[in-house]
PDB file of N, CA and C in Angstrom:
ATOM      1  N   UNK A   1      91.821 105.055 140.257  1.00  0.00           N
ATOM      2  CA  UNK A   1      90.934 104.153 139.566  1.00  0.00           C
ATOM      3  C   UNK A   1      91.532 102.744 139.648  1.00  0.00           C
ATOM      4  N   UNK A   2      90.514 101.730 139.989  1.00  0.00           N
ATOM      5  CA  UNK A   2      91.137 100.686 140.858  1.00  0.00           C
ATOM      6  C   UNK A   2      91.321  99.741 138.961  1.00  0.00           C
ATOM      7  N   UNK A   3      91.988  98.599 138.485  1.00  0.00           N
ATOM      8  CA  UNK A   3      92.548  98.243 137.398  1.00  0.00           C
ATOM      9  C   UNK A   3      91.626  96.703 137.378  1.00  0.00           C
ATOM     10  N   UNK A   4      90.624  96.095 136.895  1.00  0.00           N
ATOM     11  CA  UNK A   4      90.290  95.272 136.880  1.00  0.00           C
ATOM     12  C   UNK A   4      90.882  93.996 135.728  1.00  0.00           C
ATOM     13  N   UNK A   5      91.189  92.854 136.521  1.00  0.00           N
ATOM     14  CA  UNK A   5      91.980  92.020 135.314  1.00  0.00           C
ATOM     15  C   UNK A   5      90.661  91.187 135.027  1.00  0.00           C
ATOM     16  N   UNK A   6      90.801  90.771 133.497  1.00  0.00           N
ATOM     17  CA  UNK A   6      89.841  89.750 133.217  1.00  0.00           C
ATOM     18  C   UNK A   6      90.267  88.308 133.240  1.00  0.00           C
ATOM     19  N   UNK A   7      89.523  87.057 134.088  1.00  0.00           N
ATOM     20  CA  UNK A   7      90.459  86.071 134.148  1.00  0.00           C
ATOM     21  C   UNK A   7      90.374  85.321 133.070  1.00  0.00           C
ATOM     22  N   UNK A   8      91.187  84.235 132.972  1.00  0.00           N
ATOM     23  CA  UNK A   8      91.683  83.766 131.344  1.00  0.00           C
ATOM     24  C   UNK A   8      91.548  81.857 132.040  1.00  0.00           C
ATOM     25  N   UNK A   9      91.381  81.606 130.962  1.00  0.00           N
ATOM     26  CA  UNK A   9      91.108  79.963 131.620  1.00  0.00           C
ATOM     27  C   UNK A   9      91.948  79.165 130.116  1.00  0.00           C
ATOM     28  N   UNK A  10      93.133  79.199 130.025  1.00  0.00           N
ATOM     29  CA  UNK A  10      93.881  78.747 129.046  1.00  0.00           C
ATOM     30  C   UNK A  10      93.206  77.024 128.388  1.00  0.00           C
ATOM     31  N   UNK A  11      92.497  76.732 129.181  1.00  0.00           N
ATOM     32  CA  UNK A  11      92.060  75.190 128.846  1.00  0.00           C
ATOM     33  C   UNK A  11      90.900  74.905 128.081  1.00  0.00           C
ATOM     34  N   UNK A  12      90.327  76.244 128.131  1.00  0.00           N
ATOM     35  CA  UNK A  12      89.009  76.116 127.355  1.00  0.00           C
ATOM     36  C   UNK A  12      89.338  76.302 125.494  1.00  0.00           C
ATOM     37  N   UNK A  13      88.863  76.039 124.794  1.00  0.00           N
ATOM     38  CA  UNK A  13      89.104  75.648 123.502  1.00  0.00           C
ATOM     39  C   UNK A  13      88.402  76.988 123.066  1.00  0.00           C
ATOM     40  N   UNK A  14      89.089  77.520 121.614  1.00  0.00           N
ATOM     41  CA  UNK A  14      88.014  78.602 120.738  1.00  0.00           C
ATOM     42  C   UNK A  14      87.160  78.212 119.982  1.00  0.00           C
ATOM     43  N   UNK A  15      86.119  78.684 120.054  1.00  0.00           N
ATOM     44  CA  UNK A  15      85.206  78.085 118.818  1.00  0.00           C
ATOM     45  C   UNK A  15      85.573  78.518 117.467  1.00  0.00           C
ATOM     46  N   UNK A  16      86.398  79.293 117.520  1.00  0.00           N
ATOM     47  CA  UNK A  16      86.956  79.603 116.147  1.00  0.00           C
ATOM     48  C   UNK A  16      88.326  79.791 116.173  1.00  0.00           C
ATOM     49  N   UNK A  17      89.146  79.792 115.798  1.00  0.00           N
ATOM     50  CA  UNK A  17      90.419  80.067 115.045  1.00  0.00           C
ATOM     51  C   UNK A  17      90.511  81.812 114.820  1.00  0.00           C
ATOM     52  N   UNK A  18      91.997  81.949 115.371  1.00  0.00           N
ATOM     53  CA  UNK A  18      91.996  84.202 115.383  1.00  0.00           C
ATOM     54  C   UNK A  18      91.760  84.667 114.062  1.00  0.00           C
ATOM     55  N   UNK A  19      92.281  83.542 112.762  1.00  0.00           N
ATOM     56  CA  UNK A  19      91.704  84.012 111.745  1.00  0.00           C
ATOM     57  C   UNK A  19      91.337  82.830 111.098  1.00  0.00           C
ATOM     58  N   UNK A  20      89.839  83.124 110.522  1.00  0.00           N
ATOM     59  CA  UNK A  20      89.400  81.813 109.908  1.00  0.00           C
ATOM     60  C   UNK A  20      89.953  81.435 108.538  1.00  0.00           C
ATOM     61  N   UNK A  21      90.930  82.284 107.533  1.00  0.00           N
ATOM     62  CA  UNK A  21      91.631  81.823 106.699  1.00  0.00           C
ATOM     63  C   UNK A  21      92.234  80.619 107.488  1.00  0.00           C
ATOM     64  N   UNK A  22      92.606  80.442 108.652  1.00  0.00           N
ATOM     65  CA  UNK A  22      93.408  79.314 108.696  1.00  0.00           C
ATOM     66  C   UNK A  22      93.157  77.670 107.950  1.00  0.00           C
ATOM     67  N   UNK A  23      91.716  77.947 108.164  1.00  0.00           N
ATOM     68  CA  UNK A  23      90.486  76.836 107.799  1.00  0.00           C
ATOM     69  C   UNK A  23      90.454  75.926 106.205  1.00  0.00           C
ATOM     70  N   UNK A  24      90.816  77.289 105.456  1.00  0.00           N
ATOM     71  CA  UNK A  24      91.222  76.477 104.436  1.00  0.00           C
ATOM     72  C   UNK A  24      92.897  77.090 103.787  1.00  0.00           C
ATOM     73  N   UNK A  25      92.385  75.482 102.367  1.00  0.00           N
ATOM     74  CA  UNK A  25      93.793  75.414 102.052  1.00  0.00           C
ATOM     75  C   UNK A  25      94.510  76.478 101.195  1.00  0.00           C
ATOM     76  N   UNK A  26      95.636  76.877 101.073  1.00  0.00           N
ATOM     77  CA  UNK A  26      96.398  77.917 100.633  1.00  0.00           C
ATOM     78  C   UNK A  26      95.901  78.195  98.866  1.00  0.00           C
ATOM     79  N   UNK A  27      95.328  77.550  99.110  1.00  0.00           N
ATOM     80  CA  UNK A  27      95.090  77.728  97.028  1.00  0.00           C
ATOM     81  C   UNK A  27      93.783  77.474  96.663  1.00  0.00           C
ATOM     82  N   UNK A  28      92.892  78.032  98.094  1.00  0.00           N
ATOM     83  CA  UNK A  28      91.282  78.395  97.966  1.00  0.00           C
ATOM     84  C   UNK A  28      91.464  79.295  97.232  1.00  0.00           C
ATOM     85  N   UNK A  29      90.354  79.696  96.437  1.00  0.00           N
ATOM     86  CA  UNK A  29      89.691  80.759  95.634  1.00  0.00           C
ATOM     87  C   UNK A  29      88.835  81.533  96.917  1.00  0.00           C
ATOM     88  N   UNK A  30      88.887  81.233  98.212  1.00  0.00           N
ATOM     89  CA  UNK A  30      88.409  82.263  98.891  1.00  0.00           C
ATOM     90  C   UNK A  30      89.332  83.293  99.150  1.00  0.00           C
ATOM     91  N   UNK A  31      90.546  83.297  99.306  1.00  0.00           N
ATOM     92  CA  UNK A  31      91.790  84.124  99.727  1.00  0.00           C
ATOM     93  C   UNK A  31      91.602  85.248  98.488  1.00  0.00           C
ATOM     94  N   UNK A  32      91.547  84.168  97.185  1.00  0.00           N
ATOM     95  CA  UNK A  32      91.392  85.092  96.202  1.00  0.00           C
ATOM     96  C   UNK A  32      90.523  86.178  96.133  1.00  0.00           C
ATOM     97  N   UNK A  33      88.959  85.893  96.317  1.00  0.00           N
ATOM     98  CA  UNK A  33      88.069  86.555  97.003  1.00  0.00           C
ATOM     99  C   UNK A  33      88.376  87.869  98.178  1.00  0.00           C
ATOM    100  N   UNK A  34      89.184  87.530  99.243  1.00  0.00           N
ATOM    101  CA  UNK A  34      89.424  88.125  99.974  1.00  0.00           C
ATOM    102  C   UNK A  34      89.607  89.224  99.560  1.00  0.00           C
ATOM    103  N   UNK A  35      91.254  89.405  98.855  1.00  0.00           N
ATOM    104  CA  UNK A  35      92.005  90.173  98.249  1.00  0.00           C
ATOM    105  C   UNK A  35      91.251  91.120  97.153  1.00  0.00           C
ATOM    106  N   UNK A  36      90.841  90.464  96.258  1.00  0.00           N
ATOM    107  CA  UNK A  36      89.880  91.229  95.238  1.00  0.00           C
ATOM    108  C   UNK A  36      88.697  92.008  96.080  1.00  0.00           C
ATOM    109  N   UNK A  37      87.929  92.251  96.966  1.00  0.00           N
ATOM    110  CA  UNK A  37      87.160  93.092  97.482  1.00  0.00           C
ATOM    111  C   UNK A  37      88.147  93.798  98.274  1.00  0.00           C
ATOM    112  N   UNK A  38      89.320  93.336  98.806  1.00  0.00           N
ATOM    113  CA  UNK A  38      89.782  94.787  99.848  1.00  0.00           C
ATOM    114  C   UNK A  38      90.280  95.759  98.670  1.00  0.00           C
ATOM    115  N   UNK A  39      90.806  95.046  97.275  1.00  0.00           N
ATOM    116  CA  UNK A  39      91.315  96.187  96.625  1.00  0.00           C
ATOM    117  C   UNK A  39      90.391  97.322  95.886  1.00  0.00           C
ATOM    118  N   UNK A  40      88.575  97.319  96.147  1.00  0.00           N
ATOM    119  CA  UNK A  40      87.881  97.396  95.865  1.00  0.00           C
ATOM    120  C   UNK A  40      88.174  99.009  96.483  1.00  0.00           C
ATOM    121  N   UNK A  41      87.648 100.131  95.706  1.00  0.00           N
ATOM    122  CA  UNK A  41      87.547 101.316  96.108  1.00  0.00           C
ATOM    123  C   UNK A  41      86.509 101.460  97.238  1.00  0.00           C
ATOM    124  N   UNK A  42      86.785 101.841  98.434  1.00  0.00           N
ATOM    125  CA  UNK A  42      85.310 101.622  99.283  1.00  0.00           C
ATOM    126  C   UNK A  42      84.943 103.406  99.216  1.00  0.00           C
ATOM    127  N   UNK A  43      85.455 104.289  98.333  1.00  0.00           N
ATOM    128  CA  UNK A  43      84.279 105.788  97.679  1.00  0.00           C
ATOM    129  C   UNK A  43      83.192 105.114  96.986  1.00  0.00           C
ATOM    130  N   UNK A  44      83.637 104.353  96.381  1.00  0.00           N
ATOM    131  CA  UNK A  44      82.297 104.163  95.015  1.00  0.00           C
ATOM    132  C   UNK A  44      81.304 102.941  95.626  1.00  0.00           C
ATOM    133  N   UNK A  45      81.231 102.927  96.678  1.00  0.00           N
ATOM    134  CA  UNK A  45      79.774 102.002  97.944  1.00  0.00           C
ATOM    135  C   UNK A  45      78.914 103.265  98.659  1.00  0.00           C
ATOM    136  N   UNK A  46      77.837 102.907  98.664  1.00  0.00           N
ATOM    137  CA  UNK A  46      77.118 103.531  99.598  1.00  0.00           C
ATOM    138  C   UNK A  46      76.239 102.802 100.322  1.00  0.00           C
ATOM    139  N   UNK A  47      75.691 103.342 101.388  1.00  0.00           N
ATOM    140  CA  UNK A  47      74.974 102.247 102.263  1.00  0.00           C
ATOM    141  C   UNK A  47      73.502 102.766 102.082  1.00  0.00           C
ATOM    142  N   UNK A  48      72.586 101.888 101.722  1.00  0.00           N
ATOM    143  CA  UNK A  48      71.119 102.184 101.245  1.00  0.00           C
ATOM    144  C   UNK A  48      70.271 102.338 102.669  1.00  0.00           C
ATOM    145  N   UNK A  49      70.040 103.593 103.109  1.00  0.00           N
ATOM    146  CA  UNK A  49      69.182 104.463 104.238  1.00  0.00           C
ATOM    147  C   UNK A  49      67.804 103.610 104.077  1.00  0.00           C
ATOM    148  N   UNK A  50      66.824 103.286 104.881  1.00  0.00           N
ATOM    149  CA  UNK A  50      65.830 103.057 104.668  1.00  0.00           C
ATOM    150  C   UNK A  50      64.574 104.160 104.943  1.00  0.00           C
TER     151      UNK A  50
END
């Protein structure tokens, strides 16, 4: 099986940042946010079937 590389063009810019926390500042209330839903039990969610 022949190995195909994907080419990479180091010059082109991201439209985003690898993580968009970077974006804001260290003492957003979004981080806070963050944290408070991952510690969130994900048993007690369900996803509504239509």
């Amino acid at each position: 099986m022949a190995c195909r590389l994907k080419t990479l063009d180091r010059n082109t810019r991201l439209l985003f940042p690898p993580d968009l926390r970077h974006w804001v500042p260290e003492n957003h209330i979004v981080h806070f946010l963050i944290d408070a839903v991952d510690s969130l039990p994900e048993k007690d969610f369900r996803i509504k079937k239509r």
